[in-house]
C-alpha atoms as a PDB file:
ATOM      1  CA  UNK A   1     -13.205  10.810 -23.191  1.00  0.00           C
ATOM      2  CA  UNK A   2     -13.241   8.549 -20.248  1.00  0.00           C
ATOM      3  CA  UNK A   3     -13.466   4.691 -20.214  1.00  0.00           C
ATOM      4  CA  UNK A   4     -13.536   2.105 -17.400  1.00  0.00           C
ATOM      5  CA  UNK A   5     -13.038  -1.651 -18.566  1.00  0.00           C
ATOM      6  CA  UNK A   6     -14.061  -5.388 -16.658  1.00  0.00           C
ATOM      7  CA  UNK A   7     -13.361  -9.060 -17.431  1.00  0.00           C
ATOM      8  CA  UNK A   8     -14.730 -11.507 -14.581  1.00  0.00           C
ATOM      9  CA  UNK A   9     -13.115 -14.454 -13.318  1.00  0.00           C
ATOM     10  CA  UNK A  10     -12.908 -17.276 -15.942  1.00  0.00           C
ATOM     11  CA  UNK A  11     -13.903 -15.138 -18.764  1.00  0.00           C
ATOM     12  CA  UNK A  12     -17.384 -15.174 -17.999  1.00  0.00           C
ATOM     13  CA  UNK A  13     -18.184 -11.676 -18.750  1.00  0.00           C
ATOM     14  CA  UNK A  14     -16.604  -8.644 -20.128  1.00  0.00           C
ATOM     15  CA  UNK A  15     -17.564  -4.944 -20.475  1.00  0.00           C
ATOM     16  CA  UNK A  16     -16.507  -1.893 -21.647  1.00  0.00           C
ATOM     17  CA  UNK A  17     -18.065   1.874 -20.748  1.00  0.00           C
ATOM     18  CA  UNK A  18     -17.031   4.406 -22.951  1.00  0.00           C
ATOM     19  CA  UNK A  19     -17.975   8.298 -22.283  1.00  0.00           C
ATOM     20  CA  UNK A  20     -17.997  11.612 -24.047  1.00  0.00           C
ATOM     21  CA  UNK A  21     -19.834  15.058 -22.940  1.00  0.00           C
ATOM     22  CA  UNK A  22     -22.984  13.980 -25.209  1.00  0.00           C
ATOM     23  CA  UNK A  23     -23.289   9.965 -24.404  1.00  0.00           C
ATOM     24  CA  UNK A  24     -22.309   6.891 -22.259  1.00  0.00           C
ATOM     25  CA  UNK A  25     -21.801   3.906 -24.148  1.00  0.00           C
ATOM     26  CA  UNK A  26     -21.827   0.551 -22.005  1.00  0.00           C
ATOM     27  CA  UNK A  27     -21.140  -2.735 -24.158  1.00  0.00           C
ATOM     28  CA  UNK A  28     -21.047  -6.307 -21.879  1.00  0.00           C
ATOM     29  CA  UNK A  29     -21.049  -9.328 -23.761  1.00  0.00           C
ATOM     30  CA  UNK A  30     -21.489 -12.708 -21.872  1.00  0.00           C
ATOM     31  CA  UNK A  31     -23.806 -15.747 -21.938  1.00  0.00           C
ATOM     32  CA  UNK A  32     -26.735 -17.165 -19.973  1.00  0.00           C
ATOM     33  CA  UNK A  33     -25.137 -20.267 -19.041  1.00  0.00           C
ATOM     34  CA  UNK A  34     -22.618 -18.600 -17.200  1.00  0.00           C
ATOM     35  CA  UNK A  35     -19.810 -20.106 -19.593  1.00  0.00           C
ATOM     36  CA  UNK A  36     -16.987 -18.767 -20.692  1.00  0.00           C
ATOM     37  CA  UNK A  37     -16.692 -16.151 -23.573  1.00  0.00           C
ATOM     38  CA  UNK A  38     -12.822 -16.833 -23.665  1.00  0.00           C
ATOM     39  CA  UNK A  39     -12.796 -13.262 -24.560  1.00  0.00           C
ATOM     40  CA  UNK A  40     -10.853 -10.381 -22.633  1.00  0.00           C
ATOM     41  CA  UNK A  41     -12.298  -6.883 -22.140  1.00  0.00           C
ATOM     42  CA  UNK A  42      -9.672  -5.820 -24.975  1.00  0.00           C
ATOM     43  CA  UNK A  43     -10.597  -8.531 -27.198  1.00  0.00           C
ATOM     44  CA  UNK A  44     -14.127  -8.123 -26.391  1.00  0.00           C
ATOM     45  CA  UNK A  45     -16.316  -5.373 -25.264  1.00  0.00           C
ATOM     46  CA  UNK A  46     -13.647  -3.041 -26.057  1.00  0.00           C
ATOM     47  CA  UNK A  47     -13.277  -3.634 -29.638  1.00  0.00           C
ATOM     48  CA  UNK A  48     -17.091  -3.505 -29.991  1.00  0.00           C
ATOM     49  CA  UNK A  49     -16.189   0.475 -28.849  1.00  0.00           C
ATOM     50  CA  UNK A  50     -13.626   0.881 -31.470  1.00  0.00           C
ATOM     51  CA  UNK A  51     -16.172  -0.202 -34.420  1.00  0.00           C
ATOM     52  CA  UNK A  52     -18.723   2.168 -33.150  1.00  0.00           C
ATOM     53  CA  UNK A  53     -16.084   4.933 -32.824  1.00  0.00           C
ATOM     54  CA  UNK A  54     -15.145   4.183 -36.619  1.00  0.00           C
ATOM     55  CA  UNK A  55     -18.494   5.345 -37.114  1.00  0.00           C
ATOM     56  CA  UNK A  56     -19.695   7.946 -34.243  1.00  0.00           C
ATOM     57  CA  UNK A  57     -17.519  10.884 -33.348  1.00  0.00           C
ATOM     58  CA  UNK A  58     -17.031  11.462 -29.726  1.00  0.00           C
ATOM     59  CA  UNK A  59     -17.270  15.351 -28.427  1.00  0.00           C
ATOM     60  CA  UNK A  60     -14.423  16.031 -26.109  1.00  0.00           C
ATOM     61  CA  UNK A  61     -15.183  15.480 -22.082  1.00  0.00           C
ATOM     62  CA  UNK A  62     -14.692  18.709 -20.227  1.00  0.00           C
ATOM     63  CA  UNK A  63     -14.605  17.860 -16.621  1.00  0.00           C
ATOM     64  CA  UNK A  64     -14.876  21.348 -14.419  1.00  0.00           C
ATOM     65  CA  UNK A  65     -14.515  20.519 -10.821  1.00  0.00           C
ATOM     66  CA  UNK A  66     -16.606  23.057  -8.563  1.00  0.00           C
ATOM     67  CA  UNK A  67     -15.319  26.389  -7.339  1.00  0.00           C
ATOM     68  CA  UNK A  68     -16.188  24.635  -3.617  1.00  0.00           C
ATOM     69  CA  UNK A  69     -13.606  22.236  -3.592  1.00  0.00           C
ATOM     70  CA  UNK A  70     -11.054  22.374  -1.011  1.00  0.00           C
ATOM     71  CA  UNK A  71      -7.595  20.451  -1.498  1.00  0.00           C
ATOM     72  CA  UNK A  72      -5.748  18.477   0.916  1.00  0.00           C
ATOM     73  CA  UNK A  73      -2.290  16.642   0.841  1.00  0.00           C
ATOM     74  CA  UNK A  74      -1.286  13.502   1.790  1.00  0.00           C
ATOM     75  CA  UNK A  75       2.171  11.904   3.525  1.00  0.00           C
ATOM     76  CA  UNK A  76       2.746   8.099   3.114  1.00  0.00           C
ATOM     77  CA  UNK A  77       0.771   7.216   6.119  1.00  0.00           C
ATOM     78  CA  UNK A  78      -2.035   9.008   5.325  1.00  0.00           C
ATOM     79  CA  UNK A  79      -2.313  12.101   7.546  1.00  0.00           C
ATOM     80  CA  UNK A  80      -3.810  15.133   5.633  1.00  0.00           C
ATOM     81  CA  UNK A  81      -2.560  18.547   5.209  1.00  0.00           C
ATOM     82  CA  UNK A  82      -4.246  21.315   4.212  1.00  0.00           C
ATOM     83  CA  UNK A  83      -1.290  22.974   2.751  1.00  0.00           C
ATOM     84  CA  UNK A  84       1.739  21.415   0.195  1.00  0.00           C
ATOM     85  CA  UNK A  85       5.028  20.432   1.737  1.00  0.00           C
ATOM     86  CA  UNK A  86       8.292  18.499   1.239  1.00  0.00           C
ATOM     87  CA  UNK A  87       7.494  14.722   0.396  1.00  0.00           C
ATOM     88  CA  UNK A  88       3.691  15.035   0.461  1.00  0.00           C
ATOM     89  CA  UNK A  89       1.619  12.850  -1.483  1.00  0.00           C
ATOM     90  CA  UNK A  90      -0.300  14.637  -3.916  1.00  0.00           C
ATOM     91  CA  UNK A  91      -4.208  13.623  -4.065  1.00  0.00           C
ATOM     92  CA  UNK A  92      -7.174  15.276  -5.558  1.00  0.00           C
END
């Protein structure tokens, strides 16, 4: 599964996007007014999530990257490589 959470400034809003291979699942709760929900992502949208997972199985996520991707490596200042060596960065 993969998830990505939010809370905006104050508490106005919070969401929550949950995702399996099969379905994405986005959950925001806030208000019209713009007020406050005094609620956090994990004390919000997120636990919204958890009750439908109680009752919905996810199906795993299988992410396969394409056979066309080419890799390159990273020092601390940035400058690529296209091959590993000592003290590189790893990014993908």
């Amino acid at each position: 599964m993969a998830s990505k959470i939010g809370t905006i400034n104050n508490l106005v809003n919070n969401w929550f996007v949950g995702i399996d291979s099969k379905q994405i699942i986005i959950i925001w709760i806030g208000r019209d007014s713009n007020q406050t929900t005094k609620l956090y992502t994990a004390s919000g949208a997120m636990q919204i999530y958890r009750r439908y997972l109680e009752c919905n199985n996810p199906t795993p996520l299988l992410l396969m990257p394409p056979k066309n991707i080419n890799i390159f490596y990273a020092d601390k200042v940035g400058r690529l490589f296209c091959e590993k060596t000592i003290n590189i960065i790893e990014y993908y």
